[in-house]
Protein backbone atom coordinates (compact mmCIF):
# COMPACT_ATOMS: atom_id res chain seq x y z
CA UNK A 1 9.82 -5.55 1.69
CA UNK A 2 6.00 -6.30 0.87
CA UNK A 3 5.05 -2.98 2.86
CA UNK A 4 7.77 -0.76 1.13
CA UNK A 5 6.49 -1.78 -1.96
CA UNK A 6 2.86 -1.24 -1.13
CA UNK A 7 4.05 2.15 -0.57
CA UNK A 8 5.70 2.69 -3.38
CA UNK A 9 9.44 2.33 -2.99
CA UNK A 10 11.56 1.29 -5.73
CA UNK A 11 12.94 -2.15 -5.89
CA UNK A 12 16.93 0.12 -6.38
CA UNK A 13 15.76 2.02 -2.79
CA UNK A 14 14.74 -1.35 -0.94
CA UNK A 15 17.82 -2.94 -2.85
CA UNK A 16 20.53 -0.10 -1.32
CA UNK A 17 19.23 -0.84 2.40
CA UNK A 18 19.90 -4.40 1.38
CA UNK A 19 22.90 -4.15 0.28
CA UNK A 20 22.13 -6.07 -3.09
CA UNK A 21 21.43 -5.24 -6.82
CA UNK A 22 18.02 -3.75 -7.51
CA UNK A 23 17.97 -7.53 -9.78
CA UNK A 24 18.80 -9.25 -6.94
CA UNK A 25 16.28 -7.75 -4.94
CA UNK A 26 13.42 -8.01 -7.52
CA UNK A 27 14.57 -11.96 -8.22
CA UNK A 28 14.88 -12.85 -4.23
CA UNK A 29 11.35 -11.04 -3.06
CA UNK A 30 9.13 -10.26 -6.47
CA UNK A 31 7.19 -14.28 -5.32
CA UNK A 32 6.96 -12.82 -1.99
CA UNK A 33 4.86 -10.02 -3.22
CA UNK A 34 3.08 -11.59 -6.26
CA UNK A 35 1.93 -14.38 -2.96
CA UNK A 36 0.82 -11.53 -0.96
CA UNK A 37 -1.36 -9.92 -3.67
CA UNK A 38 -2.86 -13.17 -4.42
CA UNK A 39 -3.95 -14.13 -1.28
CA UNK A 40 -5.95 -11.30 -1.07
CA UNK A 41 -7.85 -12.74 -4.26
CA UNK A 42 -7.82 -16.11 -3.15
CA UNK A 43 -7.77 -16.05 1.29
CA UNK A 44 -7.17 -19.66 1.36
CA UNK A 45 -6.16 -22.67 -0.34
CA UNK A 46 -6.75 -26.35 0.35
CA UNK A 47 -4.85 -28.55 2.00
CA UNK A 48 -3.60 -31.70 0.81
CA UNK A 49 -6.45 -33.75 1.61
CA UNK A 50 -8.69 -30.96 0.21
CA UNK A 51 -10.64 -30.93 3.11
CA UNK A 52 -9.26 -27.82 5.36
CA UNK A 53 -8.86 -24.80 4.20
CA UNK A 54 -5.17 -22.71 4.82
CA UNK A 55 -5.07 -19.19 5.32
CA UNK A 56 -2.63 -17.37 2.93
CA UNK A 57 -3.10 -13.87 4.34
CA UNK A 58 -1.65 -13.06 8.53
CA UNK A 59 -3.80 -14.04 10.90
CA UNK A 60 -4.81 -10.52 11.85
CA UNK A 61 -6.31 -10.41 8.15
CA UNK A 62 -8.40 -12.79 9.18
CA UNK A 63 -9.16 -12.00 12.99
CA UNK A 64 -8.14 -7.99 13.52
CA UNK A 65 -9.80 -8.02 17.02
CA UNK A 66 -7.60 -11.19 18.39
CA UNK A 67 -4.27 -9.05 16.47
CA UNK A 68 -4.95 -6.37 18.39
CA UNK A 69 -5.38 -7.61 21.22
CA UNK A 70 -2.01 -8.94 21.20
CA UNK A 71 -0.46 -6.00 19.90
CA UNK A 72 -2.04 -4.08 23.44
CA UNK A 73 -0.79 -6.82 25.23
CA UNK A 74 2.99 -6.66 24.04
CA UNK A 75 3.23 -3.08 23.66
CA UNK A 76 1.63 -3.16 27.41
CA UNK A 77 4.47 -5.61 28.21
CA UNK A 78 7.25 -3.57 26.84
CA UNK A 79 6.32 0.11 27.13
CA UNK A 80 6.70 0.96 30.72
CA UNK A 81 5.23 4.20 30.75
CA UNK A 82 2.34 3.61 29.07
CA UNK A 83 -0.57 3.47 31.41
CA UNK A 84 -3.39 2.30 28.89
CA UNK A 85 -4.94 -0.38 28.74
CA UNK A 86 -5.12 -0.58 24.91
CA UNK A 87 -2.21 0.95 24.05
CA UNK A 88 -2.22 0.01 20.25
CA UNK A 89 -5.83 -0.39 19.43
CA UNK A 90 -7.24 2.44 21.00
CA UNK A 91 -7.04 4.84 18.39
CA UNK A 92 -8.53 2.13 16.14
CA UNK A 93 -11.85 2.08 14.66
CA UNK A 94 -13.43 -0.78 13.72
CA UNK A 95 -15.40 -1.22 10.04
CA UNK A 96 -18.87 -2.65 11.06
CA UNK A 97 -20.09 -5.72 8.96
CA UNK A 98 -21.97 -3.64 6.61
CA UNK A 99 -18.57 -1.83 5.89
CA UNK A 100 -16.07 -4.67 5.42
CA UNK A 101 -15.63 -6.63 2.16
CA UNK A 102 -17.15 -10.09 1.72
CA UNK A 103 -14.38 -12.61 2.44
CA UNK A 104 -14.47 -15.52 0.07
CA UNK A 105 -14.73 -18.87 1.09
């Protein structure tokens, strides 16, 4: 739902694949996406003690190198005829330090 809407679909053309109202569909996933676009504002919050920090965003936000990595691995896994070794990363380029946005503490 969050990458549909990131793309632009309607919340009536994610609601008809649902099977639901484009209401109900807005009501049961609008959190989902406000939580989404906040985390990449604020990339962690606080535990209970205060102390550690919890990632809001997927891991691979965090750590794309370790994501892809498993992505080659289980597309390795499953695709039989694939004979690469990086089958999902190697048409990848990575942003160098200088490129990538600061990440906020």
């Amino acid at each position: 739902m969050i990458y549909e809407r990131q793309r632009g679909s309607s919340w009536a053309e994610i609601a008809q694949y649902l099977g639901m109202s484009p209401t109900e569909a807005e009501d049961r996933f609008a959190a989902n996406l406000h939580s989404w676009n906040a985390a990449f504002d604020v990339p962690y919050r606080l535990d209970e003690t205060g102390r550690k920090r919890i990632p809001q965003l997927p891991t691979a936000a965090y750590d794309p190198s370790w994501a892809c990595t498993q992505l080659d691995r289980w597309a390795g896994n499953r695709l039989i005829l694939v004979n690469d070794g990086h089958p999902v990363s190697s048409g990848l380029v990575m942003a160098s330090e200088d490129e990538a946005p600061p990440v906020t503490p």
